[in-house]
N, C-alpha and C. Protein backbone atom coordinates (compact mmCIF):
# COMPACT_ATOMS: atom_id res chain seq x y z
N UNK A 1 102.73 102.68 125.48
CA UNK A 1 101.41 102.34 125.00
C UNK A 1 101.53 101.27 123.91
N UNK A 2 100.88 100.47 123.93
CA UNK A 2 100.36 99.52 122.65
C UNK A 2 100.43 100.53 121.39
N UNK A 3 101.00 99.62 120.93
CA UNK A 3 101.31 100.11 119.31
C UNK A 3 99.86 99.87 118.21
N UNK A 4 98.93 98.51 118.45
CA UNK A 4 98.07 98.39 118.03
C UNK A 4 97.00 99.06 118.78
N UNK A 5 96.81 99.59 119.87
CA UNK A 5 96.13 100.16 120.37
C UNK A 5 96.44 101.44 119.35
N UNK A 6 97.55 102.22 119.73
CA UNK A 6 97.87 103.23 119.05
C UNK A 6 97.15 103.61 117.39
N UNK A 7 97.71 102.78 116.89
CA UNK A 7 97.14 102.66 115.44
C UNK A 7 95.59 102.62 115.70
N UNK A 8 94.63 102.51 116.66
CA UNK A 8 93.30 102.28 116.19
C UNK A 8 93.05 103.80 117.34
N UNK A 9 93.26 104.20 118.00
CA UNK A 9 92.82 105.44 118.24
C UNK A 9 93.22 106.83 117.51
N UNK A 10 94.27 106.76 116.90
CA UNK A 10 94.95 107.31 115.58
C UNK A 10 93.42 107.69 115.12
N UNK A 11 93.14 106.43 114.38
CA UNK A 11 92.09 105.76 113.16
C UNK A 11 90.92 106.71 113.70
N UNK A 12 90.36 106.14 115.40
CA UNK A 12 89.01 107.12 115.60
C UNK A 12 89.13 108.46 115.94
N UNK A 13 90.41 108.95 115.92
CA UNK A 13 90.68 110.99 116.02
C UNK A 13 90.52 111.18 114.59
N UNK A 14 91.24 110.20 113.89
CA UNK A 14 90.60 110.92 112.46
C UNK A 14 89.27 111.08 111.96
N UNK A 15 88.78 109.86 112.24
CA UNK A 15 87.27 109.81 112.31
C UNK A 15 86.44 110.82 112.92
N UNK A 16 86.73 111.50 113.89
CA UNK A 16 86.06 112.35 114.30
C UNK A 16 86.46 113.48 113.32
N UNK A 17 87.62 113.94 112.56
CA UNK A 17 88.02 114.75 112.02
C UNK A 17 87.04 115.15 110.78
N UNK A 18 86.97 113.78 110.09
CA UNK A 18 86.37 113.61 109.26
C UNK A 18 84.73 113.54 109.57
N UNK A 19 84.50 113.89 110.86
CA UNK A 19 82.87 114.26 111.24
C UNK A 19 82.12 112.47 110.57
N UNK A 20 82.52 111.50 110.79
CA UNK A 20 82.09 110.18 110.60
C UNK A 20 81.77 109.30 111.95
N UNK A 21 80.91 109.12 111.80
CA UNK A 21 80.27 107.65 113.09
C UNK A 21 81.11 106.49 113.52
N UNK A 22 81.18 106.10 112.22
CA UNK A 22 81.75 104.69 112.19
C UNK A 22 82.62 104.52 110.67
N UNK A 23 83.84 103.11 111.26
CA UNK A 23 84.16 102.50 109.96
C UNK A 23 84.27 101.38 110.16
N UNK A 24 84.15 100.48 109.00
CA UNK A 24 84.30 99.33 108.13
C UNK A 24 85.71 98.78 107.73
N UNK A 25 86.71 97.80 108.28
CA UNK A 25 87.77 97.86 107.51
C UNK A 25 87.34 96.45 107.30
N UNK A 26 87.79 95.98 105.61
CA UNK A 26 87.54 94.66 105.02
C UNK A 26 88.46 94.16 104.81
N UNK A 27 89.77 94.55 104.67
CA UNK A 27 90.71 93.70 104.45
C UNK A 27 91.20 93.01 105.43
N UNK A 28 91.79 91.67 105.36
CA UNK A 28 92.54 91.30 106.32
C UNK A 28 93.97 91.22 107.21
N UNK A 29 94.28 92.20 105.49
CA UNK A 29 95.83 92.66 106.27
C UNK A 29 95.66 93.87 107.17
N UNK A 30 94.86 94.66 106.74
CA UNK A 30 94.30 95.75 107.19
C UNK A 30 93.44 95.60 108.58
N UNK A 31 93.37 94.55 108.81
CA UNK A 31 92.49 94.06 110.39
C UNK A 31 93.67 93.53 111.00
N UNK A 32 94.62 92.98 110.83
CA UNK A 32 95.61 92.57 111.08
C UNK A 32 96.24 94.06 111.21
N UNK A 33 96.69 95.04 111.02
CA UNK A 33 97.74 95.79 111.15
C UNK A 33 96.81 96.83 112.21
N UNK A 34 95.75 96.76 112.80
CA UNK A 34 94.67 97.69 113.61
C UNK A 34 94.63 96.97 114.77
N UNK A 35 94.59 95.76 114.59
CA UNK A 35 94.67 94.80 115.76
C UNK A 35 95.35 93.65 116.61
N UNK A 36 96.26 93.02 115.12
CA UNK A 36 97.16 91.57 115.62
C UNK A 36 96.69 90.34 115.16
N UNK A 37 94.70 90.67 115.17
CA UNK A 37 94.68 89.33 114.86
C UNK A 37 94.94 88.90 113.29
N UNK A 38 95.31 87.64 112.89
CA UNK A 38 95.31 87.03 111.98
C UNK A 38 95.00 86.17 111.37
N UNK A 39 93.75 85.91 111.75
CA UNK A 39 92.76 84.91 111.30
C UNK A 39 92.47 85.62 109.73
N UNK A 40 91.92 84.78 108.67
CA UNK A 40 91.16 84.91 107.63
C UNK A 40 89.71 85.48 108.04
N UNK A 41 89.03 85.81 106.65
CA UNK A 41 88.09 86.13 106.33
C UNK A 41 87.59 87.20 107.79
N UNK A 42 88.45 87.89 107.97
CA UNK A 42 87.71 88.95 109.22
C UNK A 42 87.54 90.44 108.96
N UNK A 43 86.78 91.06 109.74
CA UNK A 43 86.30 92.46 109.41
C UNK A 43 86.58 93.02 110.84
N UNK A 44 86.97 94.23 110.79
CA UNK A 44 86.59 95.43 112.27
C UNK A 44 86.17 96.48 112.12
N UNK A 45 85.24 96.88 113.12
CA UNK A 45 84.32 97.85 112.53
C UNK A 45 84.93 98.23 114.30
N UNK A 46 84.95 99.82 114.07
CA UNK A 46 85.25 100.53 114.64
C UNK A 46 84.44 101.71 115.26
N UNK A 47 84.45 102.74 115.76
CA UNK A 47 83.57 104.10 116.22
C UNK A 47 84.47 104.64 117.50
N UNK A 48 83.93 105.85 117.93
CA UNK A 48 84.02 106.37 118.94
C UNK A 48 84.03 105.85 120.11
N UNK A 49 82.93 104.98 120.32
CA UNK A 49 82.78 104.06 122.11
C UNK A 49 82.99 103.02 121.71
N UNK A 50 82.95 102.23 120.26
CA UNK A 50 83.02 100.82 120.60
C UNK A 50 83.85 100.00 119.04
N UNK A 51 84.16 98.97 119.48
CA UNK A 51 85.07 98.33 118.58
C UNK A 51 85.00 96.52 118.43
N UNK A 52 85.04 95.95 117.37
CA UNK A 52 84.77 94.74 117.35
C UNK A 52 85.23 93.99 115.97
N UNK A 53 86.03 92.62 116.66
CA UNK A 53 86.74 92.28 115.29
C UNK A 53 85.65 91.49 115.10
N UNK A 54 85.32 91.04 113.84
CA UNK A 54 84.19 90.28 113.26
C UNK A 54 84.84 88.83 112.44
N UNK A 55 85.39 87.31 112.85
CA UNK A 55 84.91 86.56 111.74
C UNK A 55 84.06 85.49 112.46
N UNK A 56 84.82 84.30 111.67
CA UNK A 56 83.72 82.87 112.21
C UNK A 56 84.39 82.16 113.13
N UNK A 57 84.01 81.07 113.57
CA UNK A 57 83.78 80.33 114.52
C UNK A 57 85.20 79.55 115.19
N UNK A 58 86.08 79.44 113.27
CA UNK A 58 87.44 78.98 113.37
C UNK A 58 88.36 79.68 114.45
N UNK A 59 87.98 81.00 114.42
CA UNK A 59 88.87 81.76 115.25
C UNK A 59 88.63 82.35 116.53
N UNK A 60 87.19 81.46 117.05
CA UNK A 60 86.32 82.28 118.46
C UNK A 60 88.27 82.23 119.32
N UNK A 61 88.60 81.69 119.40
CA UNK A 61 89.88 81.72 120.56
C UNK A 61 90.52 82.62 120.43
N UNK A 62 91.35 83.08 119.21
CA UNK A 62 92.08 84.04 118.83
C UNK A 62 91.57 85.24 118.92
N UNK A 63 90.10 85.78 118.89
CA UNK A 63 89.57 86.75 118.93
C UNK A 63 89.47 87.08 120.37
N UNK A 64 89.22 85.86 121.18
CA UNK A 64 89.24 86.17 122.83
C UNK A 64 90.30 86.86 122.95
N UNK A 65 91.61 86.13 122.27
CA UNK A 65 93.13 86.85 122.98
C UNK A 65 93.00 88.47 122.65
């Protein structure tokens, strides 16, 4: 299995543990170590069914990968 996969379903069993909807991660090392990417200024917000890295425009490509 994906190791970054791994690390982010980890993240939403705890989440359910913790009886929570959703999270917010703001850092970018911290979006980087959940996902790979490494663009600046990015966010991932996470949940149960759905997941999405968030920055700008600099990085529409990298976010495709």
């Amino acid at each position: 299995m994906n190791f970054l996969l791994q690390r982010r379903q980890t993240l939403v069993q705890n989440l359910k543990k913790a009886s929570a909807d959703a999270f917010l991660v703001t850092k970018p090392v911290n979006v980087t170590y959940l996902t790979g990417f490494t663009g600046e200024d990015s966010f991932y917000f996470g949940s149960a069914k759905n997941s999405i890295v968030i920055s700008d425009t600099r990085f529409e490509e990298q976010i495709k990968e």
